[in-house]
ModelCIF file with pLDDT and N, C-alpha, C, O atoms, coordinates in Angstrom:
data_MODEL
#
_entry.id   MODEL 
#
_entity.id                         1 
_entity.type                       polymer 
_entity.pdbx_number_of_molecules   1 
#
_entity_poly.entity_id                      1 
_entity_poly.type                           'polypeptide(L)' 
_entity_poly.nstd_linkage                   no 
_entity_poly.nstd_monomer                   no 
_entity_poly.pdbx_seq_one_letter_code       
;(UNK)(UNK)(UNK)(UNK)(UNK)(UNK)(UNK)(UNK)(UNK)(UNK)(UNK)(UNK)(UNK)(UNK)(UNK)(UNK)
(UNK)(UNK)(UNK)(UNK)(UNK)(UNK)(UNK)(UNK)(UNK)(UNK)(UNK)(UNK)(UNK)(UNK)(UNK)(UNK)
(UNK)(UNK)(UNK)(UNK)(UNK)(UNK)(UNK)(UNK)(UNK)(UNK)(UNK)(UNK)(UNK)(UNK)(UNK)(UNK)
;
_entity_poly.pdbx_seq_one_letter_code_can   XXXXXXXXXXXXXXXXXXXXXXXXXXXXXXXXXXXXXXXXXXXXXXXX 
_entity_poly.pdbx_strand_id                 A 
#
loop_
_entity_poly_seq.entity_id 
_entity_poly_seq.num 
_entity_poly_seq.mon_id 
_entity_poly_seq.hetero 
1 1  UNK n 
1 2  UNK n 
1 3  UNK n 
1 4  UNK n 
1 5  UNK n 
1 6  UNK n 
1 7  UNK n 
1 8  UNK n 
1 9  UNK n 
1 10 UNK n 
1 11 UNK n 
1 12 UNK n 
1 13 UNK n 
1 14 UNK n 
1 15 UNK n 
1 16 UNK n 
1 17 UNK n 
1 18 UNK n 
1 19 UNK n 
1 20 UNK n 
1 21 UNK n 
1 22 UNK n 
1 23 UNK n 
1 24 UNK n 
1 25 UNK n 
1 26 UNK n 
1 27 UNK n 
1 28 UNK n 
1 29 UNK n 
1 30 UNK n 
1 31 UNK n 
1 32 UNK n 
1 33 UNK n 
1 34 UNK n 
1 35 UNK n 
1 36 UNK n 
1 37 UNK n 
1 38 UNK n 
1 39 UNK n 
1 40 UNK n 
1 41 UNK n 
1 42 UNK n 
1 43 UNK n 
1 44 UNK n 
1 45 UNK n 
1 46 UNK n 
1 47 UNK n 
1 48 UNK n 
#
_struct_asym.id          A 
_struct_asym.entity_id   1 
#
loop_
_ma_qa_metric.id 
_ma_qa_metric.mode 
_ma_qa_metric.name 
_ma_qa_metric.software_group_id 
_ma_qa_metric.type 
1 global pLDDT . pLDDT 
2 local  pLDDT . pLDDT 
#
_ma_qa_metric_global.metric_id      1 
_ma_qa_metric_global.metric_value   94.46 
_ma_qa_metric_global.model_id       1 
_ma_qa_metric_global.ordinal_id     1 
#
loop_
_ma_qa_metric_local.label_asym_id 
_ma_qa_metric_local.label_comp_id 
_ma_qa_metric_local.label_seq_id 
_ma_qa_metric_local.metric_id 
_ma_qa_metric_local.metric_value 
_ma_qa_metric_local.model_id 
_ma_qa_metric_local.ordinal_id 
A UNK 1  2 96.00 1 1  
A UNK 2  2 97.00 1 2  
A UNK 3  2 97.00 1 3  
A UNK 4  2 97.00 1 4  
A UNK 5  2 97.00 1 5  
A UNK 6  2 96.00 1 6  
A UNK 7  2 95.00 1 7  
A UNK 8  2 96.00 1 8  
A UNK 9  2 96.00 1 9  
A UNK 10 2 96.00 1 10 
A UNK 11 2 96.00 1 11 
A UNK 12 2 97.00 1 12 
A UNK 13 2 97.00 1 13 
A UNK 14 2 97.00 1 14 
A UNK 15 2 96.00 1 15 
A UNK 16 2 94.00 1 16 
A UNK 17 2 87.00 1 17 
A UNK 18 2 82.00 1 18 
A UNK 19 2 84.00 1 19 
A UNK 20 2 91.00 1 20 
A UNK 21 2 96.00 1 21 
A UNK 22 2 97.00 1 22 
A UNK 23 2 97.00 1 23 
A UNK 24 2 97.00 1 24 
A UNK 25 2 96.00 1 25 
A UNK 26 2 94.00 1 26 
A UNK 27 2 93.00 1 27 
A UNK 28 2 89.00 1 28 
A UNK 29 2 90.00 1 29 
A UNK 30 2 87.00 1 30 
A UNK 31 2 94.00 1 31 
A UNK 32 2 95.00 1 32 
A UNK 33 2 97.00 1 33 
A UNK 34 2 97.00 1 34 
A UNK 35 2 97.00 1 35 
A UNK 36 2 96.00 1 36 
A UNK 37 2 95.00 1 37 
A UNK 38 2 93.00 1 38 
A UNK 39 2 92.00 1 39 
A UNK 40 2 93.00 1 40 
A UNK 41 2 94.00 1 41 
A UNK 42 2 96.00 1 42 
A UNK 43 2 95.00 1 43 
A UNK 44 2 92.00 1 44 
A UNK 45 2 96.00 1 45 
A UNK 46 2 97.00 1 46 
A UNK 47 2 98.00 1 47 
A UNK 48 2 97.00 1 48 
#
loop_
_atom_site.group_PDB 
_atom_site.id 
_atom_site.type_symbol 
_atom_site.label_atom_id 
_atom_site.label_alt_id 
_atom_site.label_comp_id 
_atom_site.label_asym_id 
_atom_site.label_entity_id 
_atom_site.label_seq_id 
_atom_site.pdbx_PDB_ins_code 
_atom_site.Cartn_x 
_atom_site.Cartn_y 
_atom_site.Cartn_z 
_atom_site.occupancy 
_atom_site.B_iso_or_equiv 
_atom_site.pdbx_formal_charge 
_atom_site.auth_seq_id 
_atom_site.auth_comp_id 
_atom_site.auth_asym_id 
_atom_site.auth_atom_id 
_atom_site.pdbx_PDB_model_num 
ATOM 1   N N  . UNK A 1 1  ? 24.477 87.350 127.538 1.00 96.00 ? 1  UNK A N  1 
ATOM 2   C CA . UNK A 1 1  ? 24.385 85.937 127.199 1.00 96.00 ? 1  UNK A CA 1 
ATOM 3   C C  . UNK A 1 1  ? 25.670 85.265 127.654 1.00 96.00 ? 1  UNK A C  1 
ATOM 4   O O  . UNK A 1 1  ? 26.706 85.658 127.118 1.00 96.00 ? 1  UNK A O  1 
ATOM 5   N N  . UNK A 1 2  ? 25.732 84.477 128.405 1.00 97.00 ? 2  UNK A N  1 
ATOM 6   C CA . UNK A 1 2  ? 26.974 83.256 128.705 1.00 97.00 ? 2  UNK A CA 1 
ATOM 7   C C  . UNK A 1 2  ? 27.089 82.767 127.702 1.00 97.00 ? 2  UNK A C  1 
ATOM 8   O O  . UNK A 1 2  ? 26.197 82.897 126.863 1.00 97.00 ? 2  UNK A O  1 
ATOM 9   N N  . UNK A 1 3  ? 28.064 82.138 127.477 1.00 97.00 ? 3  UNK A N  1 
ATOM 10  C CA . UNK A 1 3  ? 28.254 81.191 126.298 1.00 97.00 ? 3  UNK A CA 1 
ATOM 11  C C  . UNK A 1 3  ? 30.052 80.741 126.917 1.00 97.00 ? 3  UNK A C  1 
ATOM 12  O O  . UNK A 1 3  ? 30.755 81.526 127.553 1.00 97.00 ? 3  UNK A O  1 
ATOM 13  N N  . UNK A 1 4  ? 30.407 79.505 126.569 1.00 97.00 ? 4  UNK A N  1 
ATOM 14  C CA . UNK A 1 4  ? 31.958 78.763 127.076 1.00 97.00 ? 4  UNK A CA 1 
ATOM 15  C C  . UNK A 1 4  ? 32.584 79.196 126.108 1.00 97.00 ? 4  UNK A C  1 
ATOM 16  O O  . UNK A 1 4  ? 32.093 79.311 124.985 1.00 97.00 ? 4  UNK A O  1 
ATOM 17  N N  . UNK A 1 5  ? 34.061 79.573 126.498 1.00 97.00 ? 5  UNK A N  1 
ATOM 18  C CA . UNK A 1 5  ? 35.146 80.454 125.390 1.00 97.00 ? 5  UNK A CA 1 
ATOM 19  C C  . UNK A 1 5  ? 35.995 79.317 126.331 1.00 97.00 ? 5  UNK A C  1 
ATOM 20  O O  . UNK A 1 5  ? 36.126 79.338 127.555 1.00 97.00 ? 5  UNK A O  1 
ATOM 21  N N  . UNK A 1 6  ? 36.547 78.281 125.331 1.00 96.00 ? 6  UNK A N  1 
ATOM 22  C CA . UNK A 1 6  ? 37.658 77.548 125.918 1.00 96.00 ? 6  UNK A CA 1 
ATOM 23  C C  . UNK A 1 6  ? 37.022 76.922 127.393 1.00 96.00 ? 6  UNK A C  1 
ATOM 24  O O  . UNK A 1 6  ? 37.625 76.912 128.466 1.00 96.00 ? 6  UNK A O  1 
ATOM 25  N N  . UNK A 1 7  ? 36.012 76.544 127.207 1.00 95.00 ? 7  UNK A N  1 
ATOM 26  C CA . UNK A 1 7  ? 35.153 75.459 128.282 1.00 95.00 ? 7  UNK A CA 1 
ATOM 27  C C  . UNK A 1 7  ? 34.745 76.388 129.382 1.00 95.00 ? 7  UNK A C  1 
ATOM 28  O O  . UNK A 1 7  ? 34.175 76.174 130.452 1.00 95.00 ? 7  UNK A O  1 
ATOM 29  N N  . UNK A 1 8  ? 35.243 77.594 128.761 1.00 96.00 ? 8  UNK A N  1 
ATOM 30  C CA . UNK A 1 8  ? 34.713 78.578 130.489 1.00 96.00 ? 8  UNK A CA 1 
ATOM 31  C C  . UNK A 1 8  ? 33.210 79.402 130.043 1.00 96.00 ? 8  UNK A C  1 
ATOM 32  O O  . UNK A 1 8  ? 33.167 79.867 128.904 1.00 96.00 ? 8  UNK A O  1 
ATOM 33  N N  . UNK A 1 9  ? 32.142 79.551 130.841 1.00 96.00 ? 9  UNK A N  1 
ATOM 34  C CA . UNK A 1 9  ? 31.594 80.308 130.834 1.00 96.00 ? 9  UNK A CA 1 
ATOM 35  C C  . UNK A 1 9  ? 32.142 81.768 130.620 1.00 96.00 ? 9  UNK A C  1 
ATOM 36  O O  . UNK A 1 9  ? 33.071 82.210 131.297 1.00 96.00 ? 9  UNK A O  1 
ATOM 37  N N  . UNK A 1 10 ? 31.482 82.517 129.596 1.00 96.00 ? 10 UNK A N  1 
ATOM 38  C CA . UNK A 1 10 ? 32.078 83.799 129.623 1.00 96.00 ? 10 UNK A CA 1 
ATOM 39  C C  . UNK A 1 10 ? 30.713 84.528 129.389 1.00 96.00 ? 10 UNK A C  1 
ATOM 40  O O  . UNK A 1 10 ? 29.724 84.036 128.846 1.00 96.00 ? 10 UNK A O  1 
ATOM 41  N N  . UNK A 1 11 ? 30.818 85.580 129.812 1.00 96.00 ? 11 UNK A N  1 
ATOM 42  C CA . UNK A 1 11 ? 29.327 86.781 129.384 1.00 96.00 ? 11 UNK A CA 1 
ATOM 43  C C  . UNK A 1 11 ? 29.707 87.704 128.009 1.00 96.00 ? 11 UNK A C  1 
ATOM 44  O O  . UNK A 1 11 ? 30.772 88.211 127.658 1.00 96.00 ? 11 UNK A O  1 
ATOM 45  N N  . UNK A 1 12 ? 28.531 87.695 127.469 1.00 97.00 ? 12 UNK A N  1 
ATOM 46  C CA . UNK A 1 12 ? 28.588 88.276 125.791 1.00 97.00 ? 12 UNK A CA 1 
ATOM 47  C C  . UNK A 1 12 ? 27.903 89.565 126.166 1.00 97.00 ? 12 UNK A C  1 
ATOM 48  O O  . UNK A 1 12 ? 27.452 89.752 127.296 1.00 97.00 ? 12 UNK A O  1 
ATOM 49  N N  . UNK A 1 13 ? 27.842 90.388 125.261 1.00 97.00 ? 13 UNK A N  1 
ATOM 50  C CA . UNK A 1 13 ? 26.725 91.330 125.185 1.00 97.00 ? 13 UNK A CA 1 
ATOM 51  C C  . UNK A 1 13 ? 26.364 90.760 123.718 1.00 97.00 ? 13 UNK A C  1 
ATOM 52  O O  . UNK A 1 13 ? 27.097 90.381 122.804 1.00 97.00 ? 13 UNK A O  1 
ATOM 53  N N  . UNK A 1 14 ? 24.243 90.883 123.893 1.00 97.00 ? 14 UNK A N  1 
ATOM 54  C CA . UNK A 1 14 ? 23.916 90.413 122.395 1.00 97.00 ? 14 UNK A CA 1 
ATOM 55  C C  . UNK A 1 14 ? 22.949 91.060 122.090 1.00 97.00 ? 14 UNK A C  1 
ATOM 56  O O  . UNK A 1 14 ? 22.487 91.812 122.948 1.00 97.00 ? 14 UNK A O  1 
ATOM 57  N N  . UNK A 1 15 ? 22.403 90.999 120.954 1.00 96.00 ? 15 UNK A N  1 
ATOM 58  C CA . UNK A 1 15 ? 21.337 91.940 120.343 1.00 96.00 ? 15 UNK A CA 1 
ATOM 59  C C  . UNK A 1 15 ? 20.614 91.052 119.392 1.00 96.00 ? 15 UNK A C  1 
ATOM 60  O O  . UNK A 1 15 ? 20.986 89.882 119.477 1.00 96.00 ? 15 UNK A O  1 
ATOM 61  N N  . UNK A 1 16 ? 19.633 91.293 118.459 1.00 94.00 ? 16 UNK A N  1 
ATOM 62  C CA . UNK A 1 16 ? 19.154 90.253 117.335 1.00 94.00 ? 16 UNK A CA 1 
ATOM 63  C C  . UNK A 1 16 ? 18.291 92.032 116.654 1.00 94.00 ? 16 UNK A C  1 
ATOM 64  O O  . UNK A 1 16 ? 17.689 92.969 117.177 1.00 94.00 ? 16 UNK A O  1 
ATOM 65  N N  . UNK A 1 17 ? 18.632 91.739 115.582 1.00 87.00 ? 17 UNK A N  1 
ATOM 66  C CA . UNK A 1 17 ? 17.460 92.642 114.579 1.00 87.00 ? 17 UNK A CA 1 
ATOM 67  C C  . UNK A 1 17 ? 16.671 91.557 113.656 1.00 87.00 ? 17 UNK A C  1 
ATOM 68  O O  . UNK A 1 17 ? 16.339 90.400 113.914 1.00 87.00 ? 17 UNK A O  1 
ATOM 69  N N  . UNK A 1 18 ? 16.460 92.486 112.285 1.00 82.00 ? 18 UNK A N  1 
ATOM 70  C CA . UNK A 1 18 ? 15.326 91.991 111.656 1.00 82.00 ? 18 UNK A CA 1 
ATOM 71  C C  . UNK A 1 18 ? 16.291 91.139 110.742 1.00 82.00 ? 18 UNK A C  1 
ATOM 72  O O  . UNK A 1 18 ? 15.922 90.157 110.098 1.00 82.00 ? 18 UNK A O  1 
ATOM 73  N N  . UNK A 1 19 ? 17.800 91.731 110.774 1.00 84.00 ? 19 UNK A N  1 
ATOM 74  C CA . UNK A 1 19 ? 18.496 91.263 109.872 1.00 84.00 ? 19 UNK A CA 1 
ATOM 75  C C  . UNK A 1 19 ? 19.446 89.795 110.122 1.00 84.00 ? 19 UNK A C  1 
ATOM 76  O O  . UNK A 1 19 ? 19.880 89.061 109.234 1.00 84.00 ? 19 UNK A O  1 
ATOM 77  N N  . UNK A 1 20 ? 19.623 89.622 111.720 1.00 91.00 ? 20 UNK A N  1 
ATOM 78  C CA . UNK A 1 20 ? 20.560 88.336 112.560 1.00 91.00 ? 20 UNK A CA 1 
ATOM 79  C C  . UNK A 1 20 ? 20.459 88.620 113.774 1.00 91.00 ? 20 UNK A C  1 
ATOM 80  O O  . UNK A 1 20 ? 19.490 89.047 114.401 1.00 91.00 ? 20 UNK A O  1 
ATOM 81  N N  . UNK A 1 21 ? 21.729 88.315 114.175 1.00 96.00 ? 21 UNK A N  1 
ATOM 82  C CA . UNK A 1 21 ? 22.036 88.703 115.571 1.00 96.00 ? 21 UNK A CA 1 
ATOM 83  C C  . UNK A 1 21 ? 23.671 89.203 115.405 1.00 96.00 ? 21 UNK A C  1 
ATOM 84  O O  . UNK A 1 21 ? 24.329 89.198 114.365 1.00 96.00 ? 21 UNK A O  1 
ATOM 85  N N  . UNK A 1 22 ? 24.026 89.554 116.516 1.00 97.00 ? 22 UNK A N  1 
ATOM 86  C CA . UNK A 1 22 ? 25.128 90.293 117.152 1.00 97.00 ? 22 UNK A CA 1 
ATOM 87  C C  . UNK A 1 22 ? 25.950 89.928 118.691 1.00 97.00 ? 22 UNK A C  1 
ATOM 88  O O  . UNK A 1 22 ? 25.441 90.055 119.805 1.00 97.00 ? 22 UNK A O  1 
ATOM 89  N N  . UNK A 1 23 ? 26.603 89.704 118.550 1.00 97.00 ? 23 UNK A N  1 
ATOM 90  C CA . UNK A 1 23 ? 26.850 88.991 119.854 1.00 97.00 ? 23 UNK A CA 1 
ATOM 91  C C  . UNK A 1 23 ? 28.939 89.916 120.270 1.00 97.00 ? 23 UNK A C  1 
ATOM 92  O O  . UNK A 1 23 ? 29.795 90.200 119.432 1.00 97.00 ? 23 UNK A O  1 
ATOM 93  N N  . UNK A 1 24 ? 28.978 90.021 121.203 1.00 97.00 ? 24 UNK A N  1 
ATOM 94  C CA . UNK A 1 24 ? 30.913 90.780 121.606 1.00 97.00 ? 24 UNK A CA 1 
ATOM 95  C C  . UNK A 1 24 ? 31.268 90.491 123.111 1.00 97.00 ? 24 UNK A C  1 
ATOM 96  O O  . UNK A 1 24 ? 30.601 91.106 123.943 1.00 97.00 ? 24 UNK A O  1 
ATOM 97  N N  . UNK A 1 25 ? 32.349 89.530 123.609 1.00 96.00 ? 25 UNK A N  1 
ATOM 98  C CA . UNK A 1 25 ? 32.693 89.736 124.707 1.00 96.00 ? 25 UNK A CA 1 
ATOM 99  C C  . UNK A 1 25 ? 34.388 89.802 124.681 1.00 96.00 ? 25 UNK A C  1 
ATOM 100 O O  . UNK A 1 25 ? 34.880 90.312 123.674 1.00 96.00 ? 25 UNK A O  1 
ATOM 101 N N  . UNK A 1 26 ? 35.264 89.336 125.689 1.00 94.00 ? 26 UNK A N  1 
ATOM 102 C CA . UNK A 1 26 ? 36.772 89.611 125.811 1.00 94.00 ? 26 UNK A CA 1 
ATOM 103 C C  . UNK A 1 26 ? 36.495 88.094 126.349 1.00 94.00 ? 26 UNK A C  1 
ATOM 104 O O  . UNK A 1 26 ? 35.423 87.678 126.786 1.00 94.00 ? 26 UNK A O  1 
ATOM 105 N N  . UNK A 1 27 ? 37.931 87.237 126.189 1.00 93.00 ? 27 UNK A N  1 
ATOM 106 C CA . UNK A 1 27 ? 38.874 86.081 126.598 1.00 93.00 ? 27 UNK A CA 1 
ATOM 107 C C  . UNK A 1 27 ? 39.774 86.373 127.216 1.00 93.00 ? 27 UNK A C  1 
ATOM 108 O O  . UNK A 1 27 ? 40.066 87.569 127.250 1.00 93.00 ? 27 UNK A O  1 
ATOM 109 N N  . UNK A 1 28 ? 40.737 85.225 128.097 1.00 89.00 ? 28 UNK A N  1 
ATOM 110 C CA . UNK A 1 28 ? 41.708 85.348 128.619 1.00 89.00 ? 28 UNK A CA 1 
ATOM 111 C C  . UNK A 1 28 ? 42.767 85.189 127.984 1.00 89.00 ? 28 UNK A C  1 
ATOM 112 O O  . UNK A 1 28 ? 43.848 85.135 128.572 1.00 89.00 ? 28 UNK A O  1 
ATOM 113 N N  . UNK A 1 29 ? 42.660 85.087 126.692 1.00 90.00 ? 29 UNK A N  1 
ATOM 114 C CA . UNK A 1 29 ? 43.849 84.911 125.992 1.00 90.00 ? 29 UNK A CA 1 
ATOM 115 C C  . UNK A 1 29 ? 44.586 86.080 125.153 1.00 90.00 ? 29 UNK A C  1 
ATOM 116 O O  . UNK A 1 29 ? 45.463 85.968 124.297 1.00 90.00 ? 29 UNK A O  1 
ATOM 117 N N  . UNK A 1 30 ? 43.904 87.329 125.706 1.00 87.00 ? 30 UNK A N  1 
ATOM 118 C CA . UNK A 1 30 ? 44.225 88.807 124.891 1.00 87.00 ? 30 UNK A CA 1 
ATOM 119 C C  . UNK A 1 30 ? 43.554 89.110 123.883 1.00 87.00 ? 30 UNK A C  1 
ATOM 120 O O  . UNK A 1 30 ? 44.238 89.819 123.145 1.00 87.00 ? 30 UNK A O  1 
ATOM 121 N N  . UNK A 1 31 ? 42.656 88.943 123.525 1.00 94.00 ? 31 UNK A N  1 
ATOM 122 C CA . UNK A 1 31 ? 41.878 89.138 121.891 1.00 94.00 ? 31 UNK A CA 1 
ATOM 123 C C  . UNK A 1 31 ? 40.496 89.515 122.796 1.00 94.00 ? 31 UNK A C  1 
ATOM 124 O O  . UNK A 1 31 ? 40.410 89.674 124.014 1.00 94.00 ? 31 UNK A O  1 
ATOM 125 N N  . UNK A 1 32 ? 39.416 89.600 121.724 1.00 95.00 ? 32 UNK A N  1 
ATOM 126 C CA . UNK A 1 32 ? 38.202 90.042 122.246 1.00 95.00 ? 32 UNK A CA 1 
ATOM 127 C C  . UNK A 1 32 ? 37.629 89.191 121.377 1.00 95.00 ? 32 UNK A C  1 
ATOM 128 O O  . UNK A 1 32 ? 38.480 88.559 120.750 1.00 95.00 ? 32 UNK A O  1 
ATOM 129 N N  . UNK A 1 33 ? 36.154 88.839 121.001 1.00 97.00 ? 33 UNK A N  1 
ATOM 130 C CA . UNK A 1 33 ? 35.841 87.742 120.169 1.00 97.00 ? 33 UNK A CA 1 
ATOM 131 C C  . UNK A 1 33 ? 34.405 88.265 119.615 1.00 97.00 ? 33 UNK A C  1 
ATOM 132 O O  . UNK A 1 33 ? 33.635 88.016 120.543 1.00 97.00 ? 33 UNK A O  1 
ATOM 133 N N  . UNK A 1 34 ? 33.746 88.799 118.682 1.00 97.00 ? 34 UNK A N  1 
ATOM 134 C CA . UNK A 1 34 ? 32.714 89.314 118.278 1.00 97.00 ? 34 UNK A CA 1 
ATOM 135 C C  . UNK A 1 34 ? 32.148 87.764 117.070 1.00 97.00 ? 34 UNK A C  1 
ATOM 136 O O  . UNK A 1 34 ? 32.954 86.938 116.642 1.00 97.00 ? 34 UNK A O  1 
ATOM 137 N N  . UNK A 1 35 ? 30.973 87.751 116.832 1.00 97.00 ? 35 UNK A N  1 
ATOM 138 C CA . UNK A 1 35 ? 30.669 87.192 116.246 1.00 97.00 ? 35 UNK A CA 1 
ATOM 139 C C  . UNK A 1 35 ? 29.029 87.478 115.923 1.00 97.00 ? 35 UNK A C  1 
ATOM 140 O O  . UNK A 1 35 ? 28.398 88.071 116.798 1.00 97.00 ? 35 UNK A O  1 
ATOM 141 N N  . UNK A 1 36 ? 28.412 87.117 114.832 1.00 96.00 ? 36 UNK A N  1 
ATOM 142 C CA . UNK A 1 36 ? 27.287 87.624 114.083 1.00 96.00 ? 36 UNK A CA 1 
ATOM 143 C C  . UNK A 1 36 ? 26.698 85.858 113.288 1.00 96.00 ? 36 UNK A C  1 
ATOM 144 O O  . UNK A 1 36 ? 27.384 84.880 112.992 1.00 96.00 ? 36 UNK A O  1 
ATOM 145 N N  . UNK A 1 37 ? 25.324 86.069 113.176 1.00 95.00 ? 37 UNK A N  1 
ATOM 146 C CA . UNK A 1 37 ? 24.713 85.010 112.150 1.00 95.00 ? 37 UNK A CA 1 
ATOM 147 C C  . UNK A 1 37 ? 23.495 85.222 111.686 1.00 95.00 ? 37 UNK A C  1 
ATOM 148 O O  . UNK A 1 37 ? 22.874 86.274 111.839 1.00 95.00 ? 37 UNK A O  1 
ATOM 149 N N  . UNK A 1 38 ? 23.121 84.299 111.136 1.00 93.00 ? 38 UNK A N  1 
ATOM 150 C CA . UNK A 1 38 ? 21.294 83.924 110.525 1.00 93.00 ? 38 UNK A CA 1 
ATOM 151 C C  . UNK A 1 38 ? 21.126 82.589 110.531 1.00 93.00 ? 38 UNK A C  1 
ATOM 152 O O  . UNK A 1 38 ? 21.795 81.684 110.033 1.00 93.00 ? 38 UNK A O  1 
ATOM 153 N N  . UNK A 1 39 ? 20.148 82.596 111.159 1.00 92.00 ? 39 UNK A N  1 
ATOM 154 C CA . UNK A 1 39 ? 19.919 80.710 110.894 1.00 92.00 ? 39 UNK A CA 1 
ATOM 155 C C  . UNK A 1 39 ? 20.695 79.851 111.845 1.00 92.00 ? 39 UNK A C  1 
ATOM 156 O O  . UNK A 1 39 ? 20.441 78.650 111.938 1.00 92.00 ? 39 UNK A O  1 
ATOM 157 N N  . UNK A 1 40 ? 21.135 80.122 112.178 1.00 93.00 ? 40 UNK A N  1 
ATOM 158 C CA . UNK A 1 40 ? 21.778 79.332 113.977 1.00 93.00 ? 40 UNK A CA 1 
ATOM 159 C C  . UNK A 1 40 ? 21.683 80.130 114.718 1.00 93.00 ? 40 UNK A C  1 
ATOM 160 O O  . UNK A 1 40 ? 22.129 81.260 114.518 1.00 93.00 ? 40 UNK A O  1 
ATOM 161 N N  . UNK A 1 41 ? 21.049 79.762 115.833 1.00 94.00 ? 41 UNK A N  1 
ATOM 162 C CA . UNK A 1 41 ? 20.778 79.817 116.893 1.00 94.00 ? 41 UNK A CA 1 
ATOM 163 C C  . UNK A 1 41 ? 22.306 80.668 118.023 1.00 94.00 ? 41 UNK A C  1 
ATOM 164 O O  . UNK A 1 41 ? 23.245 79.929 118.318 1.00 94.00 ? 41 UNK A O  1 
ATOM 165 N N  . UNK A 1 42 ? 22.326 81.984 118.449 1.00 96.00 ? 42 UNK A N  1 
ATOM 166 C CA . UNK A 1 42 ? 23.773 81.887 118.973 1.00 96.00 ? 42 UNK A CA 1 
ATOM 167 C C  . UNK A 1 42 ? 23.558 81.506 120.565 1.00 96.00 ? 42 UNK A C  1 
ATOM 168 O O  . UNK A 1 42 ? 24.373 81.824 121.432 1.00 96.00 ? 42 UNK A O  1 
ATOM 169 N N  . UNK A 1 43 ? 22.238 80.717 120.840 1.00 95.00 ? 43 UNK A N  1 
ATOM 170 C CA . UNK A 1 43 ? 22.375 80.605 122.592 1.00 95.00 ? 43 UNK A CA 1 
ATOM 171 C C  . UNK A 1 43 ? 23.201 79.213 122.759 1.00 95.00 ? 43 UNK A C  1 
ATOM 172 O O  . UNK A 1 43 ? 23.730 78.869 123.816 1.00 95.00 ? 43 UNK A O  1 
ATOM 173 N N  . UNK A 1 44 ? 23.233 78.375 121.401 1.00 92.00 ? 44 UNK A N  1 
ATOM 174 C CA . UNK A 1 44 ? 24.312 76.735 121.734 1.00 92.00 ? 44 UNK A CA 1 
ATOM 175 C C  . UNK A 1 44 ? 25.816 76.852 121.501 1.00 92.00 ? 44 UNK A C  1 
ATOM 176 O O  . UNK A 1 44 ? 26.756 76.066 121.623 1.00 92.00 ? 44 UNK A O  1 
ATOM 177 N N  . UNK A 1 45 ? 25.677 78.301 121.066 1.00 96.00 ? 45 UNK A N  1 
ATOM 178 C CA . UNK A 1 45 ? 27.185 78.047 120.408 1.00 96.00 ? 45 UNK A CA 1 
ATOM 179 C C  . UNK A 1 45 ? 28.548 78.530 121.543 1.00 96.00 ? 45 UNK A C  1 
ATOM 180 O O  . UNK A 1 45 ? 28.498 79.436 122.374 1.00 96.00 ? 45 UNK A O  1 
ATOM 181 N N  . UNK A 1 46 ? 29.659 77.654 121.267 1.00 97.00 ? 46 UNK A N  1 
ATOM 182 C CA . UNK A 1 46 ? 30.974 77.792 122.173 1.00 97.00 ? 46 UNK A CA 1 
ATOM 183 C C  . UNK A 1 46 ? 32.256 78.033 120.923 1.00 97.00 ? 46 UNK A C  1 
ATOM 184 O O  . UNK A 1 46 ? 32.669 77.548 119.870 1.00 97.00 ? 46 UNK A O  1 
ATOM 185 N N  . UNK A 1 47 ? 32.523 79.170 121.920 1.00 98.00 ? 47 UNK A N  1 
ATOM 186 C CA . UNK A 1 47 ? 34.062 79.357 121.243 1.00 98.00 ? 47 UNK A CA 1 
ATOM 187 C C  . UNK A 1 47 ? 35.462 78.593 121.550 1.00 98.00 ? 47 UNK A C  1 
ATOM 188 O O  . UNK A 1 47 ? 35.824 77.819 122.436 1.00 98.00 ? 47 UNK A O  1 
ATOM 189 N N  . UNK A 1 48 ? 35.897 78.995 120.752 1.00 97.00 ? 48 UNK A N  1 
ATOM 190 C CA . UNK A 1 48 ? 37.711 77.882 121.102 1.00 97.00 ? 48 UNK A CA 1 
ATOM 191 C C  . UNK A 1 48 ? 38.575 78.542 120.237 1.00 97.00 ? 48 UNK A C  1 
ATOM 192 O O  . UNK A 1 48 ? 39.750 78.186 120.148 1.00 97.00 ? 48 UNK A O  1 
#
């Protein structure tokens, strides 16, 4: 999944079960950025 990390396109790896979703990629700023939900949607969402 693409999704913008600081206005840039970046590629995720993602998954969804019965329980949310799952979503993990790396930034250019040294960190890596994982994130999880229910009930929003993670194909609109942008990091910063």
């Amino acid at each position: 999944l693409s999704l913008p990390v600081d206005g840039v396109p970046t590629a995720f790896h993602y998954r969804e079960s019965e329980f949310g979703w799952v979503l993990a990629g790396s930034t250019s700023a040294g960190v890596h950025v994982g994130a999880y939900g229910r009930g929003m949607s993670a194909y609109g969402l942008g990091f910063a």
